[in-house]
Protein backbone atom coordinates (compact mmCIF):
# COMPACT_ATOMS: atom_id res chain seq x y z
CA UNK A 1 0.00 0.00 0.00
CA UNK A 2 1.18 2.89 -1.13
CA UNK A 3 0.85 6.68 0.18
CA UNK A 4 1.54 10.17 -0.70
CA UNK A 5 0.60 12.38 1.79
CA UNK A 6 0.83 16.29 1.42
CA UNK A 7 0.45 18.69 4.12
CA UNK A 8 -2.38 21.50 3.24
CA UNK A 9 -3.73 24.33 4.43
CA UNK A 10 -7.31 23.09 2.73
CA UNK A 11 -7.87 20.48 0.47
CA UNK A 12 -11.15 19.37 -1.38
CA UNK A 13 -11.97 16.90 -3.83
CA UNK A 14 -15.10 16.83 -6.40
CA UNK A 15 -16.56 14.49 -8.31
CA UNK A 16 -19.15 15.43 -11.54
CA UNK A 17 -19.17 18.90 -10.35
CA UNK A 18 -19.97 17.87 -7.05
CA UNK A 19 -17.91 18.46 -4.15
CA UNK A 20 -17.49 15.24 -1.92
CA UNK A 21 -14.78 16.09 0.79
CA UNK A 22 -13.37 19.04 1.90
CA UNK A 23 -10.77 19.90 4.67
CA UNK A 24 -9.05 23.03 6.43
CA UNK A 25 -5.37 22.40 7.79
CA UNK A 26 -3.95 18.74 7.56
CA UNK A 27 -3.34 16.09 5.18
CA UNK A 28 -4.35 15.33 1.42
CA UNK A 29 -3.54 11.21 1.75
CA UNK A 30 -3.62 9.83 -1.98
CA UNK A 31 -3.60 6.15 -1.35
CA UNK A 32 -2.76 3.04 -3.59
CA UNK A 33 -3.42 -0.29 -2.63
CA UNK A 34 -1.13 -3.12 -4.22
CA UNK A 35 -2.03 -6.76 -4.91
CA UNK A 36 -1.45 -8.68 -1.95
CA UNK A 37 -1.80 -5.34 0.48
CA UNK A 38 -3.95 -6.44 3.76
CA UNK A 39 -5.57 -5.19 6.95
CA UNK A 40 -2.51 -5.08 8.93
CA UNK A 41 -1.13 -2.85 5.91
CA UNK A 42 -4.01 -0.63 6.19
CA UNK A 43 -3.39 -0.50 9.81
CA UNK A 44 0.00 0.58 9.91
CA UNK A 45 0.10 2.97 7.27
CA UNK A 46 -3.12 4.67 8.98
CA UNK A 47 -1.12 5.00 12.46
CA UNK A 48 2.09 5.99 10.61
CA UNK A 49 -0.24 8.68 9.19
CA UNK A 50 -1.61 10.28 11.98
CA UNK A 51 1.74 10.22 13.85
CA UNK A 52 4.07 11.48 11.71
CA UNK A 53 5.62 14.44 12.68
CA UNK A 54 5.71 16.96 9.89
CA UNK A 55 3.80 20.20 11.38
CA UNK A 56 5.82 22.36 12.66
CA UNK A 57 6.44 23.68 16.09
CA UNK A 58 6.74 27.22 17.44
CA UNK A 59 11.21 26.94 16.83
CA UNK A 60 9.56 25.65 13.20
CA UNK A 61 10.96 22.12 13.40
CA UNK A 62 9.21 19.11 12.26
CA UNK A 63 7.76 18.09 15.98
CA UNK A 64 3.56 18.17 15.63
CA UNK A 65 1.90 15.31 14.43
CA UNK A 66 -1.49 15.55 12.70
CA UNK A 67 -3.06 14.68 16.06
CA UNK A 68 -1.11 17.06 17.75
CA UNK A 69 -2.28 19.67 15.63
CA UNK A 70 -5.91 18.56 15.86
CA UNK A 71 -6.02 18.21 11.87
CA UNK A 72 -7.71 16.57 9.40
CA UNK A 73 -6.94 14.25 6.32
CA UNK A 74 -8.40 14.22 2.76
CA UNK A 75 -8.11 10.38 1.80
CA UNK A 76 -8.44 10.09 -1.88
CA UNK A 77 -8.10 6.54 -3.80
CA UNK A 78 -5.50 6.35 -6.72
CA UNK A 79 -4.78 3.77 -8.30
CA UNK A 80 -1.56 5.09 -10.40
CA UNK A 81 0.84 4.99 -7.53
CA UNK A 82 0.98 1.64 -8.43
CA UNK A 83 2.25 2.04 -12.32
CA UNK A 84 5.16 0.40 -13.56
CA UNK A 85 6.99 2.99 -16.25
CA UNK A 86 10.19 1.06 -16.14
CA UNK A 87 9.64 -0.16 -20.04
CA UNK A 88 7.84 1.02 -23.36
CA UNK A 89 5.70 4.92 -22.64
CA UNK A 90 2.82 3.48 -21.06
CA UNK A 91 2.86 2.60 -17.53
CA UNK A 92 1.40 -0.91 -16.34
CA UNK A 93 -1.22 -1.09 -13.16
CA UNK A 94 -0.93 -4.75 -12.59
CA UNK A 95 0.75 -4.28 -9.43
CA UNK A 96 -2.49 -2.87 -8.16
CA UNK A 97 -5.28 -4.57 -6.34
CA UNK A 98 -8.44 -5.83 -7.72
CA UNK A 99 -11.11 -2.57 -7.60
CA UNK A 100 -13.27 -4.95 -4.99
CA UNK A 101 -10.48 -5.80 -2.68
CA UNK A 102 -8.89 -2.40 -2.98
CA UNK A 103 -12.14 -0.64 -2.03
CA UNK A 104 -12.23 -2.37 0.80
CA UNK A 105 -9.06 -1.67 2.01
CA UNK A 106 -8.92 1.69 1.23
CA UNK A 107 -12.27 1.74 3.31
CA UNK A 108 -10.02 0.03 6.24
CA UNK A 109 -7.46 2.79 6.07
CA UNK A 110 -10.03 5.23 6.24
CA UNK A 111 -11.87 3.49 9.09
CA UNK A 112 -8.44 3.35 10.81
CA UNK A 113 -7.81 7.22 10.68
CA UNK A 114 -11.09 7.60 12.18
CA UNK A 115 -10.84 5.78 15.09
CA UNK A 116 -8.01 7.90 16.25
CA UNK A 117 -9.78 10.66 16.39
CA UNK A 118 -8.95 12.49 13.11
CA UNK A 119 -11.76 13.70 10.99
CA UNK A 120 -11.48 12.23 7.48
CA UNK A 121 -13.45 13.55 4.31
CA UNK A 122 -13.10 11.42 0.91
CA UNK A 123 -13.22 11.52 -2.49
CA UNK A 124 -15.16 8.06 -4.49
CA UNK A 125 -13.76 5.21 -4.86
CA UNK A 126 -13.09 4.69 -8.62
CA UNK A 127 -14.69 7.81 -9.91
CA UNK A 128 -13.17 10.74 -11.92
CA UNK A 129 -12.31 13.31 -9.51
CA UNK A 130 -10.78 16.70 -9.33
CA UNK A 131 -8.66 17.68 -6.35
CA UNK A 132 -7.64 20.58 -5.15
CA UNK A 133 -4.77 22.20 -2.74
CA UNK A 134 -3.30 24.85 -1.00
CA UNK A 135 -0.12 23.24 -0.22
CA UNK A 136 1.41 23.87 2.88
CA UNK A 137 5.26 24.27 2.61
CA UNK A 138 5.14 22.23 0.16
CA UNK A 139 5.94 19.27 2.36
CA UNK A 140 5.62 15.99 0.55
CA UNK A 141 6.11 12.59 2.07
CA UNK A 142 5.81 8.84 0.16
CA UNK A 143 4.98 6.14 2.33
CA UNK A 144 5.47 2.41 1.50
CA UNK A 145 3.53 0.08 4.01
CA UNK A 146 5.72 -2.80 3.30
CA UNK A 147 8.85 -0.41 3.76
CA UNK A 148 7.31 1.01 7.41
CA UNK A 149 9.66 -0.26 10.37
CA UNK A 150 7.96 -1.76 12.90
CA UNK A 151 7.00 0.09 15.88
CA UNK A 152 9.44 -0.40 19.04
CA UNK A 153 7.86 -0.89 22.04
CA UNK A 154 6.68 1.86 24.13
């Protein structure tokens, strides 16, 4: 499962002229979920989410996390985090899940930011959608589920 999260100032996402999430200060998460992604996947990229610390403090250094700063996340589904351009001009998605079993997981992650305690707005699963920021910084992180360390014991 694949991330891309982007600190925002607002962030809002519509879909046929209609506008389906919207958030003030946080995170715009565009997620990709890869074949063989599961729960426990969803699960730790959601907690690496919420805890990373990339707001910054009154010095300005990178020590808030979105929880500290009481924000919110804009999850959005997308699929093309998983393309393959290595060969020929057009990039392969066969790395990603099946639209069913991705669906469900990106509901997971989703479900997973929610219960702790951030307030999560979304875009639709599989639709066209236009999204759009007022990026914060910019500040720009990728996130790799199966490259997240595990977390050391409190």
């Amino acid at each position: 499962m694949k991330a891309v999260l982007q600190r925002v100032d607002q962030a809002s996402v519509q879909v046929e002229g209609t506008t389906t999430g919207q958030i003030g200060r946080g995170l715009l998460a565009f997620l990709g979920v890869a074949e063989g992604d599961t729960d426990e996947d969803a699960r730790r990229l959601a907690e690496k989410t919420v805890n990373l610390r990339i707001f910054t403090d009154s010095a300005g250094k990178f020590n808030l996390s979105l929880l500290d700063v009481q924000g919110e996340i804009l999850a959005v589904s997308q699929f093309t985090l998983l393309a393959d351009a290595r060969r020929g001009r057009r990039p392969s998605f066969t790395a990603a899940a099946a639209p069913q079993e991705a669906e469900r997981l990106f509901d997971y992650f989703v479900e997973q930011l929610r219960s702790a305690g951030v307030p999560v707005e979304t875009g639709r699963f599989g639709a066209h959608m236009h999204v759009t920021i007022l990026n914060d910084g910019p500040v720009t992180i990728v996130l790799d589920s199966r490259e997240l360390a595990p977390r050391p014991a409190d």
